[in-house]
Protein backbone atom coordinates (compact mmCIF):
# COMPACT_ATOMS: atom_id res chain seq x y z
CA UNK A 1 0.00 0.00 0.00
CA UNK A 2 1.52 3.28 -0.97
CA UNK A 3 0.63 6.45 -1.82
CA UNK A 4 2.66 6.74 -4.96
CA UNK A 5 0.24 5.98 -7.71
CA UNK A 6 1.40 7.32 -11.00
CA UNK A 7 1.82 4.17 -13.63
CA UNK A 8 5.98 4.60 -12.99
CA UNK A 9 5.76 3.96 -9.27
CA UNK A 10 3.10 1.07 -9.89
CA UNK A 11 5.83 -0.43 -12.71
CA UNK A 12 8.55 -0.29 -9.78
CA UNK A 13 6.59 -1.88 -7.37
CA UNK A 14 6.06 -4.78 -9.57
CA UNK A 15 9.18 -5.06 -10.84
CA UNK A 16 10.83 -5.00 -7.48
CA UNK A 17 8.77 -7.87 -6.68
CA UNK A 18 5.70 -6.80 -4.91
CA UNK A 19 2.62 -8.99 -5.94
CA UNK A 20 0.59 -5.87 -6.70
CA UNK A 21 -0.61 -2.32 -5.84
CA UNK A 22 -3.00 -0.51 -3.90
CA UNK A 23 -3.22 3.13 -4.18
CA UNK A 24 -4.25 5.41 -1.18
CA UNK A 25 -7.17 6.57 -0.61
CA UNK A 26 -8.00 3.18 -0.46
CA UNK A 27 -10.79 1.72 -1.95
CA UNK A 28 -11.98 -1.33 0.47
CA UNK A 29 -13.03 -3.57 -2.39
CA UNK A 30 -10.14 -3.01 -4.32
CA UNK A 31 -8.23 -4.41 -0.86
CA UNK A 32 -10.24 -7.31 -0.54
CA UNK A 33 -9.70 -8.66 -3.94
CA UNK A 34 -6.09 -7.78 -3.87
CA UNK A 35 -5.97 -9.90 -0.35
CA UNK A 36 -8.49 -12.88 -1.82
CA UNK A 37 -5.56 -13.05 -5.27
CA UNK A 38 -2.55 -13.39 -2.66
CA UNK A 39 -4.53 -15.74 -0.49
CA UNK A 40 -5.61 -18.07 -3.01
CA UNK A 41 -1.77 -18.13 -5.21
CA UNK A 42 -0.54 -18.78 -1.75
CA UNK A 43 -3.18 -22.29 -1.32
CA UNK A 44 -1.69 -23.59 -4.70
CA UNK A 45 0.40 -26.13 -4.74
CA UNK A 46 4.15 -25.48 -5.56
């Protein structure tokens, strides 16, 4: 969670390895799913 949200801060983010991005002011929904994509890579099997 950051408050750097211009598309070049959101590309270095990603590309340092983050799994995503969520802007402030945060938008609860946009959270939730972000949480719910970790969650369920995470329950995968390697």
């Amino acid at each position: 969670m950051t408050a750097n949200v211009f598309r070049e801060d959101i590309e270095k983010c990603l590309e340092s390895g983050m799994n995503g991005h969520v802007g402030k002011p945060l938008d609860f929904d946009e959270v939730l799913a972000s949480l719910r994509k970790c969650l369920k890579k995470a329950r995968q099997p390697a």
